[in-house]
C-alpha atoms as a PDB file:
ATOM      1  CA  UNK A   1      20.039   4.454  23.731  1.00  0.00           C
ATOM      2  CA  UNK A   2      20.544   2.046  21.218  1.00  0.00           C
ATOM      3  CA  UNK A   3      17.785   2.070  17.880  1.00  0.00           C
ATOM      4  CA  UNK A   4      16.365  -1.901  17.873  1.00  0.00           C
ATOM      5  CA  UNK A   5      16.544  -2.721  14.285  1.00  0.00           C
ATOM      6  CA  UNK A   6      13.568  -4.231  12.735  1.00  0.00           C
ATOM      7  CA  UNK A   7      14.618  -7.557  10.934  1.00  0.00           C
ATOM      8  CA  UNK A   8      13.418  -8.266   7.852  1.00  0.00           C
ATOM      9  CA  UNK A   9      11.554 -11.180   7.315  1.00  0.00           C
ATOM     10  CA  UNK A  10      11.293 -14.111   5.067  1.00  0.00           C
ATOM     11  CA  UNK A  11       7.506 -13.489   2.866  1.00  0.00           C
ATOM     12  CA  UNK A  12       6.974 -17.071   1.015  1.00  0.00           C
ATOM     13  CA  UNK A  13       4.038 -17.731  -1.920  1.00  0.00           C
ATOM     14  CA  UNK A  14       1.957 -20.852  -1.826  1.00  0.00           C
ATOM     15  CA  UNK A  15      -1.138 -22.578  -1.612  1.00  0.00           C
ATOM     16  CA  UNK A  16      -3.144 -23.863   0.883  1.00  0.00           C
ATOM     17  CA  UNK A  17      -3.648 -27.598   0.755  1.00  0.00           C
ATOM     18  CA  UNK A  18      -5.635 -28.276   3.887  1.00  0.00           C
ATOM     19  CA  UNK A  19      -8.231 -25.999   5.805  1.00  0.00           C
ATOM     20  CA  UNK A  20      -9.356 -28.342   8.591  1.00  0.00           C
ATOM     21  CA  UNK A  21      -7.555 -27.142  11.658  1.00  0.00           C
ATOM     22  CA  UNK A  22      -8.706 -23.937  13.649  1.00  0.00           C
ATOM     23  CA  UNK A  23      -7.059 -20.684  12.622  1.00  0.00           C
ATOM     24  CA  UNK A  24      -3.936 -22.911  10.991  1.00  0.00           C
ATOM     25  CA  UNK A  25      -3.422 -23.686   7.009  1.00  0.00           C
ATOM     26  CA  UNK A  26      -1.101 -26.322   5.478  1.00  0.00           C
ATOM     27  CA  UNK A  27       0.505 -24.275   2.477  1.00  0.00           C
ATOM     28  CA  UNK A  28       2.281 -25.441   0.231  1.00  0.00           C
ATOM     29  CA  UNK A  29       5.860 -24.216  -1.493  1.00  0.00           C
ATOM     30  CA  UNK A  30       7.394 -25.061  -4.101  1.00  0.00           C
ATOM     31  CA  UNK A  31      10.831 -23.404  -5.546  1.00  0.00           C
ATOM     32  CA  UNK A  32      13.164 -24.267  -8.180  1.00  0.00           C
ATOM     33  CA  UNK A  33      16.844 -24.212  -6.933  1.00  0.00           C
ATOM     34  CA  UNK A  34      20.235 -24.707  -8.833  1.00  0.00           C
ATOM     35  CA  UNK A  35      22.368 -26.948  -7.196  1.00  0.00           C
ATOM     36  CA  UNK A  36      25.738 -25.142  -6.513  1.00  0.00           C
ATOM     37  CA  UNK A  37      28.439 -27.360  -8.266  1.00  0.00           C
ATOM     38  CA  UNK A  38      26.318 -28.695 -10.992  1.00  0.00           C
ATOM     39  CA  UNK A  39      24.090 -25.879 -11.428  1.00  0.00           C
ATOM     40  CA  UNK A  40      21.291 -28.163 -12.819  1.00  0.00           C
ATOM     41  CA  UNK A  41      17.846 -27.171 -11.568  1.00  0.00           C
ATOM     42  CA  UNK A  42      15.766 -29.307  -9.418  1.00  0.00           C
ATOM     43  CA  UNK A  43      11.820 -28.542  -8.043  1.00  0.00           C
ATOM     44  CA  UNK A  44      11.467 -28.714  -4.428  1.00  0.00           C
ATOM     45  CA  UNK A  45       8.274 -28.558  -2.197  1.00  0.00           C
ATOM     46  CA  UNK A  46       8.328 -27.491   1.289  1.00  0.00           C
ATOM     47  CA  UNK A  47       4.653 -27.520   3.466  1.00  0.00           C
ATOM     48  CA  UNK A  48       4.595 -24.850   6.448  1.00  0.00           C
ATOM     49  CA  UNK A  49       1.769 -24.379   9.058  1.00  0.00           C
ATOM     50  CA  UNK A  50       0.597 -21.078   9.077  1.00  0.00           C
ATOM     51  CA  UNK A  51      -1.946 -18.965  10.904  1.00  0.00           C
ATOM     52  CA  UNK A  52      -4.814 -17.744  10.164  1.00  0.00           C
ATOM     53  CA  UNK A  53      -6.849 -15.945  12.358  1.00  0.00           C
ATOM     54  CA  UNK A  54     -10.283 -15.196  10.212  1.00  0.00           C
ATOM     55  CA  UNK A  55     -10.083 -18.844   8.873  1.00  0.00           C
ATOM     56  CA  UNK A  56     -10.185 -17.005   5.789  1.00  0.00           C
ATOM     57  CA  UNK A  57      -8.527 -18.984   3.233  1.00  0.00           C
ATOM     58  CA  UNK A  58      -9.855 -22.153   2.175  1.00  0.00           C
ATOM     59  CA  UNK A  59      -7.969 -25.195   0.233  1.00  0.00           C
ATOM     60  CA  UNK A  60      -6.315 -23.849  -3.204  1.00  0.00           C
ATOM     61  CA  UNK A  61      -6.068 -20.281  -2.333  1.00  0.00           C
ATOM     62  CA  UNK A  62      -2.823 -18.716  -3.482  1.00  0.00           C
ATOM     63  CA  UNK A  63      -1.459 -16.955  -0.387  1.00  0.00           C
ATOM     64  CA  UNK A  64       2.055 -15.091   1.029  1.00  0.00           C
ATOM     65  CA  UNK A  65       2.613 -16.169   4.384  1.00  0.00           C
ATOM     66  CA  UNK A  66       5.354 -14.359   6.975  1.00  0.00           C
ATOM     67  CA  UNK A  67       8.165 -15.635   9.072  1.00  0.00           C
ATOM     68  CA  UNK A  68       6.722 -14.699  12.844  1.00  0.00           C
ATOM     69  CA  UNK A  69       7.984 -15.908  16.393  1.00  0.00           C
ATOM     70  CA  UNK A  70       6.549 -19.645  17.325  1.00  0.00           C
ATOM     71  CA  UNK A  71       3.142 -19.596  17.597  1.00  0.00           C
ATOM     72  CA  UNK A  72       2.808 -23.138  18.536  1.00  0.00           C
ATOM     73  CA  UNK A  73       4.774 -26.094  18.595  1.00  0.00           C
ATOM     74  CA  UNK A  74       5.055 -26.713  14.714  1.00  0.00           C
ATOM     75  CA  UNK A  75       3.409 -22.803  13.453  1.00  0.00           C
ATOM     76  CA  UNK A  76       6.466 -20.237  12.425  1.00  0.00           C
ATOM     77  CA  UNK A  77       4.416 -18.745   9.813  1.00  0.00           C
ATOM     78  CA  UNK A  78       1.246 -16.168   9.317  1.00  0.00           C
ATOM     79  CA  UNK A  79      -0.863 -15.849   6.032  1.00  0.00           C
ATOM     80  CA  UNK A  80      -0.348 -11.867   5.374  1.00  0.00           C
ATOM     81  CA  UNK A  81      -2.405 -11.507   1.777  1.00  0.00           C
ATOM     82  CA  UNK A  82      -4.088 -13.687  -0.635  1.00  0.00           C
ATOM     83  CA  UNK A  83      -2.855 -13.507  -4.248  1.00  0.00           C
ATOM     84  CA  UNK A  84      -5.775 -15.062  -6.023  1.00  0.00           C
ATOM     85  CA  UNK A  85      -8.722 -17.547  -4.943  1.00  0.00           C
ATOM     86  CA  UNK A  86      -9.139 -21.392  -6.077  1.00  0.00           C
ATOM     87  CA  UNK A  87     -10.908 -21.436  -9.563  1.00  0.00           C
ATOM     88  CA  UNK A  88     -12.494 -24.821  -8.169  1.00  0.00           C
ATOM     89  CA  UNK A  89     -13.544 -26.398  -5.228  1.00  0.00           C
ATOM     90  CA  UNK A  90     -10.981 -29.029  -4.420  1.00  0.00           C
ATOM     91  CA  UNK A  91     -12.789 -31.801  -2.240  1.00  0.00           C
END
């Protein structure tokens, strides 16, 4: 019988920019990339839904979040760990 190979899978760092929906967090990526022919470097931000069952995290936490299956119609992420709290409340 065949061994099912566990896939590795994609672990992204960012921070939550909205808290308002139940058990889901808007967070936030950003990356610098190096464009392949040019190989000048550009920023680019990328938001991702991601759940959160606790409703843990709150707006300006840094977190890593987890490719998982679909979840819901737009969530293909889960927070796994927080990497620091906000220093300030952001309203």
């Amino acid at each position: 019988m065949a061994k099912i190979k566990d896939k590795k899978r994609r672990r992204l760092e960012g921070v939550v920019i909205s808290d308002k929906m139940l058990k889901t967090r808007v967070v936030e990526v950003s990356r610098v990339r190096i464009h392949p022919k040019y190989l000048k470097r550009y920023a680019t931000t990328a938001r991702f839904k991601a759940h959160d069952e606790a409703n843990a995290y709150k707006a300006g936490d840094h977190v890593v979040i987890e490719e998982t299956r679909p979840l819901s119609r737009e969530k293909r992420w889960r927070i796994v760990g927080l990497v620091r709290k906000s220093e300030q409340k952001l309203v």
